[in-house]
C-alpha atoms as a PDB file:
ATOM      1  CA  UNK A   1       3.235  -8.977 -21.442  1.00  0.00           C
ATOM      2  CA  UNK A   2       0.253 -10.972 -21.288  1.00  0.00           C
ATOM      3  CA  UNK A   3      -0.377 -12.399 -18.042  1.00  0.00           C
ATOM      4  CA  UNK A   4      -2.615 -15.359 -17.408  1.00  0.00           C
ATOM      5  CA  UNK A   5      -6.403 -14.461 -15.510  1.00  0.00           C
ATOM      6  CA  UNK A   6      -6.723 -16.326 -12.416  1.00  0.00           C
ATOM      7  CA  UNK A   7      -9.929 -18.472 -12.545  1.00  0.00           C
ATOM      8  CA  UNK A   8     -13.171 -18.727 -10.481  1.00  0.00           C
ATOM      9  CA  UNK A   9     -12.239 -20.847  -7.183  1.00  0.00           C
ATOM     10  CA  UNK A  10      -8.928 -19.399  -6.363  1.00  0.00           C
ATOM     11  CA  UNK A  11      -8.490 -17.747  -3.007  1.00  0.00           C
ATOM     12  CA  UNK A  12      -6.921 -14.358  -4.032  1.00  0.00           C
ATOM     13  CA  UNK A  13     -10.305 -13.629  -6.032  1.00  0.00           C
ATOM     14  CA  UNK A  14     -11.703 -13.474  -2.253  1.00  0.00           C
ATOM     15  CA  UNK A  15      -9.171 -10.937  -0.916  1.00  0.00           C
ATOM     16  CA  UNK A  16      -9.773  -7.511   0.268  1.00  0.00           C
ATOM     17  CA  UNK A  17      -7.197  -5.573  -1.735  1.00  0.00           C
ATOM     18  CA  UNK A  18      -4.701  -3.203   0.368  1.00  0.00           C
ATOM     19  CA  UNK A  19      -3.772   0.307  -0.799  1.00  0.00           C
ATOM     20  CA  UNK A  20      -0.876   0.729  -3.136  1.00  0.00           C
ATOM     21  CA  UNK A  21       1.533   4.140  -3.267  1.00  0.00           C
ATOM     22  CA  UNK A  22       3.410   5.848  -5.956  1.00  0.00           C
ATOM     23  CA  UNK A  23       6.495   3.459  -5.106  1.00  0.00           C
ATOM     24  CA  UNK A  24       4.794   0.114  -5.796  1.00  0.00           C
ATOM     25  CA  UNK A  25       6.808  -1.972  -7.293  1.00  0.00           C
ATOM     26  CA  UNK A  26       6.936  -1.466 -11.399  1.00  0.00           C
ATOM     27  CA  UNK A  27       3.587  -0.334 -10.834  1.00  0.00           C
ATOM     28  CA  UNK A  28       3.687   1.599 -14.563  1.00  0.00           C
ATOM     29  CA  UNK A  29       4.584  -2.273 -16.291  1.00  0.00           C
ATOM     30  CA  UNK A  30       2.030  -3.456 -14.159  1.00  0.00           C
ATOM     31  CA  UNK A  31      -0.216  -1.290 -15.551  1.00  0.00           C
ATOM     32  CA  UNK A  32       0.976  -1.895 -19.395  1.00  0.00           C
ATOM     33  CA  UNK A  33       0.724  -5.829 -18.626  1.00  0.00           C
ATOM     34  CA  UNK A  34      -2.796  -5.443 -17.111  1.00  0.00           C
ATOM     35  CA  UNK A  35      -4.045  -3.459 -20.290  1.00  0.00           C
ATOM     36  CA  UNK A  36      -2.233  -5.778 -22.578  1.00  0.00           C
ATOM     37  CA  UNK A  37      -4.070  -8.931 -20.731  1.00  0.00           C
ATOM     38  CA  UNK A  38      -7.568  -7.606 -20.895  1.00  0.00           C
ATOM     39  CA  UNK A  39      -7.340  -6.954 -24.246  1.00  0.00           C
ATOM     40  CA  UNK A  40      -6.120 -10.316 -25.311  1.00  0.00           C
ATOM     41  CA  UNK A  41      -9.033 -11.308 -23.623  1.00  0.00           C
ATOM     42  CA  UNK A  42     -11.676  -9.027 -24.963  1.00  0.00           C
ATOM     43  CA  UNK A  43     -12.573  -7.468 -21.428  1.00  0.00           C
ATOM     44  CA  UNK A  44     -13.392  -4.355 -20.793  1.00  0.00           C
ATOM     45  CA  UNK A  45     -11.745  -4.424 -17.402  1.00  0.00           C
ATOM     46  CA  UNK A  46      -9.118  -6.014 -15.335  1.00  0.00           C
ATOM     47  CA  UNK A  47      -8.804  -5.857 -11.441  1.00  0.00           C
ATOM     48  CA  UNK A  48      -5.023  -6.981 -10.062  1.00  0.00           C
ATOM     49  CA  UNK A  49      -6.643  -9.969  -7.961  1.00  0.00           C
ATOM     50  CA  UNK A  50      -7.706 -11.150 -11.241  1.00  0.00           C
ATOM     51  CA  UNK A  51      -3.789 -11.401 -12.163  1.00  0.00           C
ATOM     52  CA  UNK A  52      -3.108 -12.528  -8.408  1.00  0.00           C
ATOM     53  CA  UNK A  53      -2.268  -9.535  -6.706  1.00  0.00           C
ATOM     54  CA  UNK A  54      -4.421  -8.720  -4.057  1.00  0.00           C
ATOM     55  CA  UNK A  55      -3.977  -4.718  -4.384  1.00  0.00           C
ATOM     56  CA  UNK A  56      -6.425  -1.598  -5.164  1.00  0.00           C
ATOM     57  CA  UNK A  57      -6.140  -1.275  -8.218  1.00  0.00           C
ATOM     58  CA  UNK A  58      -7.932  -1.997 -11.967  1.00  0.00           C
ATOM     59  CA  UNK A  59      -8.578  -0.627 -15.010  1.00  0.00           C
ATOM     60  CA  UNK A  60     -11.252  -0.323 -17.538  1.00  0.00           C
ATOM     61  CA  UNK A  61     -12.021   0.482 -21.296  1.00  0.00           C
ATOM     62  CA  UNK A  62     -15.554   0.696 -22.146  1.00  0.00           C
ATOM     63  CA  UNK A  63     -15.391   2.164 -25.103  1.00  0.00           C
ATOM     64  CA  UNK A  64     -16.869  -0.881 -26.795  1.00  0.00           C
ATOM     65  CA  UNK A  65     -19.898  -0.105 -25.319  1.00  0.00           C
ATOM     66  CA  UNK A  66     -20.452   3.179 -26.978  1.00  0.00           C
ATOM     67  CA  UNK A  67     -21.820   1.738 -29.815  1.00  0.00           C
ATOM     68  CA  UNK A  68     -24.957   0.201 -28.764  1.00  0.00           C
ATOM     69  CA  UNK A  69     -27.254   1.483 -29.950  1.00  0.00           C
ATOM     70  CA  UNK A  70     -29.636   1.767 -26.790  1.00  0.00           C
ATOM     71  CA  UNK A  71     -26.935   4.584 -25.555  1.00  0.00           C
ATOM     72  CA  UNK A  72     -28.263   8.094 -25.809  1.00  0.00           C
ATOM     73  CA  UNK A  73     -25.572  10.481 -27.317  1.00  0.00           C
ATOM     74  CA  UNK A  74     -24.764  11.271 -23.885  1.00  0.00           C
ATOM     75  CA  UNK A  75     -24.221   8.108 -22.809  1.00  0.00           C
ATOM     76  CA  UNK A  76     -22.040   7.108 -26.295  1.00  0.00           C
ATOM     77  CA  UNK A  77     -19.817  10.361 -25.528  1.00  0.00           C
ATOM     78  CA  UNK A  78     -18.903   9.489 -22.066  1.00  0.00           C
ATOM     79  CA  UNK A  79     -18.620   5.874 -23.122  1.00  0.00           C
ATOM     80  CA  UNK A  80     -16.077   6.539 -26.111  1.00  0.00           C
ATOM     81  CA  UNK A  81     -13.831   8.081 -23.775  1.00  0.00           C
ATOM     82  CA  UNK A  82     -13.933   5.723 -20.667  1.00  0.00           C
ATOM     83  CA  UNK A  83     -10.317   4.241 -21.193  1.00  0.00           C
ATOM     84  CA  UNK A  84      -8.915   4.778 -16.882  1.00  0.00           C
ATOM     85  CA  UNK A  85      -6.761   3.342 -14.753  1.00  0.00           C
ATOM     86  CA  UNK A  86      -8.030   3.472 -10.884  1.00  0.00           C
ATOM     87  CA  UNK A  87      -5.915   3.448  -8.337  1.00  0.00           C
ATOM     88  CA  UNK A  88      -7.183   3.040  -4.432  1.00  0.00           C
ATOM     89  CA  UNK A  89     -10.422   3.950  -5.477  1.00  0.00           C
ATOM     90  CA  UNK A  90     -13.513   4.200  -3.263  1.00  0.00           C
ATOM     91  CA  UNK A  91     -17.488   4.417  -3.559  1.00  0.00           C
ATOM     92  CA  UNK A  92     -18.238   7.430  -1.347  1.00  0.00           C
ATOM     93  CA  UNK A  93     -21.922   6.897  -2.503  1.00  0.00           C
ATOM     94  CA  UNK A  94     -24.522   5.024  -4.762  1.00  0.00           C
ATOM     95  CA  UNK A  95     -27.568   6.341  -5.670  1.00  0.00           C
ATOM     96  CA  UNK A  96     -31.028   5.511  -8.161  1.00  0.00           C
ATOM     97  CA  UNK A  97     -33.046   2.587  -9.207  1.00  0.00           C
ATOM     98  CA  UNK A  98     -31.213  -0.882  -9.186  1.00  0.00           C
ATOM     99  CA  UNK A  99     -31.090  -1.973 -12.621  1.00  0.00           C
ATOM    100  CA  UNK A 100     -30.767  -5.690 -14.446  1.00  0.00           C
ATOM    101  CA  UNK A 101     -27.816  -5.988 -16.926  1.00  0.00           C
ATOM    102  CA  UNK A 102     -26.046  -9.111 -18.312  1.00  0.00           C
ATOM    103  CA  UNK A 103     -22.324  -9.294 -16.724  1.00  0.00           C
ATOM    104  CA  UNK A 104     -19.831 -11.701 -17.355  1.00  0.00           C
ATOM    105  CA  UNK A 105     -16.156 -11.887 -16.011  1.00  0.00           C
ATOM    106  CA  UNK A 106     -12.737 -12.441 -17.818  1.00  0.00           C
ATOM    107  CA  UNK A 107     -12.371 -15.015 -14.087  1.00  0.00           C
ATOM    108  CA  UNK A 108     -15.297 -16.683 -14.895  1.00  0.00           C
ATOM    109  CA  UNK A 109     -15.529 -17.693 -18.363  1.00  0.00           C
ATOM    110  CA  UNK A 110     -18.807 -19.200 -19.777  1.00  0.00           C
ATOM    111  CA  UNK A 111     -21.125 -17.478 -17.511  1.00  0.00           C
ATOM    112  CA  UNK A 112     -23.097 -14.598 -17.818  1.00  0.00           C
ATOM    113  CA  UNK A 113     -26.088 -13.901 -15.913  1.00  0.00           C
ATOM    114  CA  UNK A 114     -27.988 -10.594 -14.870  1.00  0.00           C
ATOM    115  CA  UNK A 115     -26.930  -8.506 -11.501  1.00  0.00           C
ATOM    116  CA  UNK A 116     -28.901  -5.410 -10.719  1.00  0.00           C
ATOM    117  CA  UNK A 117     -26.721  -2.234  -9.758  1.00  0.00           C
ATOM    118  CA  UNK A 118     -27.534   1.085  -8.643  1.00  0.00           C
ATOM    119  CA  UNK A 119     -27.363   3.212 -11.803  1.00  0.00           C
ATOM    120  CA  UNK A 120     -24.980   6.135 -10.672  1.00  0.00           C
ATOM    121  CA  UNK A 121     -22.053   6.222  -8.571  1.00  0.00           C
ATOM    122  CA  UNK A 122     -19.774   8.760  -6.619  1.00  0.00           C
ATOM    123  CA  UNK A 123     -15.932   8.138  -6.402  1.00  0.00           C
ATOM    124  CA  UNK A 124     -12.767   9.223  -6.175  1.00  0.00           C
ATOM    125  CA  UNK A 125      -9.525   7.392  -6.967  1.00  0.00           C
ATOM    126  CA  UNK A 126      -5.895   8.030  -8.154  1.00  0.00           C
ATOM    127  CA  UNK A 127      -5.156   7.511 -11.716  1.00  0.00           C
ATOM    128  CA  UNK A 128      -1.482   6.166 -13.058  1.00  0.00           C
ATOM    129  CA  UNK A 129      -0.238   9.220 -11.970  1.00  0.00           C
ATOM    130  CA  UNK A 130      -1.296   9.165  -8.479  1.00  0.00           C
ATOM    131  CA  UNK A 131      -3.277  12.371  -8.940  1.00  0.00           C
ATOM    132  CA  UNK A 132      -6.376  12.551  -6.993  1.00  0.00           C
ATOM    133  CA  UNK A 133     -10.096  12.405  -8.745  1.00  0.00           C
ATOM    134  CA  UNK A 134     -13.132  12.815  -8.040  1.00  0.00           C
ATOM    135  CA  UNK A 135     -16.139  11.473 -10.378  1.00  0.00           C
ATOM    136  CA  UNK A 136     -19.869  10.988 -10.698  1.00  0.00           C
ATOM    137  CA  UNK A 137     -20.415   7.747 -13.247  1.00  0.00           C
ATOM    138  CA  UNK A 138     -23.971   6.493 -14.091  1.00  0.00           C
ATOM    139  CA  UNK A 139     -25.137   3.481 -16.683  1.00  0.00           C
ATOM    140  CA  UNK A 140     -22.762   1.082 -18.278  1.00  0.00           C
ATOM    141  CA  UNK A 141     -19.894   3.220 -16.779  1.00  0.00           C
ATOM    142  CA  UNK A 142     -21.076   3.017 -13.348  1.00  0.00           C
ATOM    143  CA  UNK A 143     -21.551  -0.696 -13.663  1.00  0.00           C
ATOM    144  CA  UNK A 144     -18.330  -1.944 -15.183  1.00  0.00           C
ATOM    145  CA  UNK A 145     -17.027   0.381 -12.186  1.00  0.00           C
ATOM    146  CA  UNK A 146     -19.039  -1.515  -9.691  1.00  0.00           C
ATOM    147  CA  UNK A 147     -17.882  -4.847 -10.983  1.00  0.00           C
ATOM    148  CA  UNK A 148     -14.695  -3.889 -10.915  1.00  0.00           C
ATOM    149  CA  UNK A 149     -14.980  -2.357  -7.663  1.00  0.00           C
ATOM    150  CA  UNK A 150     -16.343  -5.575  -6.477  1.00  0.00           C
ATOM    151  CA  UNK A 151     -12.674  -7.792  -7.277  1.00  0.00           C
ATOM    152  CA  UNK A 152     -10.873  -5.288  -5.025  1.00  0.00           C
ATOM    153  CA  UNK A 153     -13.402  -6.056  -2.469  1.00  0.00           C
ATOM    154  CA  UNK A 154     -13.023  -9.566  -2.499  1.00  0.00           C
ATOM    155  CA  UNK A 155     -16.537  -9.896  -3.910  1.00  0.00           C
ATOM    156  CA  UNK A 156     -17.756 -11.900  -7.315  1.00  0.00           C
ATOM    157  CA  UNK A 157     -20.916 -11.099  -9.507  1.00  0.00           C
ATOM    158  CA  UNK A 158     -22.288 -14.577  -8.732  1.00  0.00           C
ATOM    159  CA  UNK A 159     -22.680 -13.511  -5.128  1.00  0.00           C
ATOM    160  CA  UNK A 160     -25.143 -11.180  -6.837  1.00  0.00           C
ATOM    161  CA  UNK A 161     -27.168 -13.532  -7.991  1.00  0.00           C
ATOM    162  CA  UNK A 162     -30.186 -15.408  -6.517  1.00  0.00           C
ATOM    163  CA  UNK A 163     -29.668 -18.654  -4.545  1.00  0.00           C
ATOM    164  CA  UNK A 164     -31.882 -20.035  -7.588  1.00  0.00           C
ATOM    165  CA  UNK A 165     -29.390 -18.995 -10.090  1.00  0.00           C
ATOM    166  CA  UNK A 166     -26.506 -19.821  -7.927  1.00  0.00           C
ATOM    167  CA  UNK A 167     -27.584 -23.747  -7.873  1.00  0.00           C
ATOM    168  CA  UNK A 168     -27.671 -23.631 -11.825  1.00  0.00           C
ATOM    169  CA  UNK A 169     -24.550 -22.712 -12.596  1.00  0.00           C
ATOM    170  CA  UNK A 170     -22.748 -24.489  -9.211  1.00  0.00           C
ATOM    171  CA  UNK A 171     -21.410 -27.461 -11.875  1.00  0.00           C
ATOM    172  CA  UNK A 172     -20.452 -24.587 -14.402  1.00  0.00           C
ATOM    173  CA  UNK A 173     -18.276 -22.892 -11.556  1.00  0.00           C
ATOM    174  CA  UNK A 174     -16.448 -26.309  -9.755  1.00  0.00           C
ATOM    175  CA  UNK A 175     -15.314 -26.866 -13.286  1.00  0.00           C
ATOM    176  CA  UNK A 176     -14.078 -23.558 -13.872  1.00  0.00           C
ATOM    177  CA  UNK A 177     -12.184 -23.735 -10.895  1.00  0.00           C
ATOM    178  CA  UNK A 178     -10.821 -27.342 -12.011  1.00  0.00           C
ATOM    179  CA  UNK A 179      -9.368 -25.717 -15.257  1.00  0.00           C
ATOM    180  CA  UNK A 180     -12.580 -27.486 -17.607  1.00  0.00           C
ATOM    181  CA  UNK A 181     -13.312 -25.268 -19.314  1.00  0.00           C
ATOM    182  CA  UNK A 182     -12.108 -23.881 -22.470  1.00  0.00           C
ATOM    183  CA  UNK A 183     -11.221 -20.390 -22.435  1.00  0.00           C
ATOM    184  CA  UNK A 184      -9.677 -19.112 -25.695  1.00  0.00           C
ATOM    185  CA  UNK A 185      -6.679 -16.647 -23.298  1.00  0.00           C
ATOM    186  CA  UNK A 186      -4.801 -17.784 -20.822  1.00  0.00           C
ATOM    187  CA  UNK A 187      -5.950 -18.386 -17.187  1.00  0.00           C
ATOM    188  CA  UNK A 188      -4.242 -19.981 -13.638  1.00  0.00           C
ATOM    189  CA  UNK A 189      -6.440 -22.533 -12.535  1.00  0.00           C
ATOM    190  CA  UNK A 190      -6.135 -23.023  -8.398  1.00  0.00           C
ATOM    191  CA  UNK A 191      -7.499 -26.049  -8.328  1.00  0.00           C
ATOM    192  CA  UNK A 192      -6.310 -28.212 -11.456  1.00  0.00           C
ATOM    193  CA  UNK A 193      -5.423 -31.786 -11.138  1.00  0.00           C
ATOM    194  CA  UNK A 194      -1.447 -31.350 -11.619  1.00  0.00           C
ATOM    195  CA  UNK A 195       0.012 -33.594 -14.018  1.00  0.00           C
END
């Protein structure tokens, strides 16, 4: 089922996510509905605050991104096959040069603007199965990570931006939040004018 992608502005997008176990509540249709939504929407990843539940978990499919052609073979192979479902993950450590790269968010429609990240990442997470993993991720894969990362944390990739930046888009984001925009999948607006 596709479920509708809380927008920019609503408080659950600022929540610290809690730890989920095996007997979450129909975690696995969870799961299936979060997939489902993000690709309605064209993402490549989905964090449950951004379908209002403020728990660890998100998934990702970057495989889209294996075809650019700035992607080394190495990077296309690990790419084509970055389809995961994370479960209580955790950064145990980022390393290497901060690096610039265009994001966008499936919360935050409209708006794209560039957030440096540190280009590799250590982790370790559960996947659907609740078995226990343990990963080194650099580039694209480490970023959409990161981002993702970020939604379970409470934490937005405009807060990544410069003050500068922020100011610039400020009437693009109060607008988001007030449901003015016009996103072609569906989204909850928390602070639309109720008719």
């Amino acid at each position: 089922m596709i479920l509708p992608i809380v927008a920019y502005g609503d408080p659950v997008l600022r929540k610290v996510g809690v730890e989920i176990d095996k007997n979450y509540p129909e975690l696995p249709k969870l799961i299936a509905n979060m997939w489902e939504t993000m690709e309605n929407a064209h993402g490549v990843g989905l964090a449950a605050p951004q379908i209002g539940k403020s728990i660890r978990l998100f998934v990702i499919d970057a495989t889209p991104f294996a075809e650019d052609e700035e992607n080394t073979p190495e990077e296309k192979e690990v790419l084509s096959n970055f389809r995961k479902v994370f479960i209580n993950p955790k950064i145990v450590k980022e390393e290497g040069d901060e690096w610039p790269f265009e994001e966008g968010c499936l919360s935050i429609p409209e708006v794209r603007e560039d957030v440096y990240r540190q280009e590799t990442v250590h982790i370790t997470y559960q996947n659907e199965n609740f078995e226990s993993k343990k990963e080194i991720l650099t580039g694209l894969a480490a970023r959409v990570f990161q981002h993702e990362y970020d939604h379970i944390e409470g934490v937005l990739f405009t807060d990544k931006i410069s003050s500068l930046k922020k100011r610039l888009i400020k009437r693009k984001l109060e607008n988001i939040s007030k449901g003015k925009i016009g996103a072609d999948y569906r989204m909850r607006y928390f602070n639309a004018k109720r008719k």
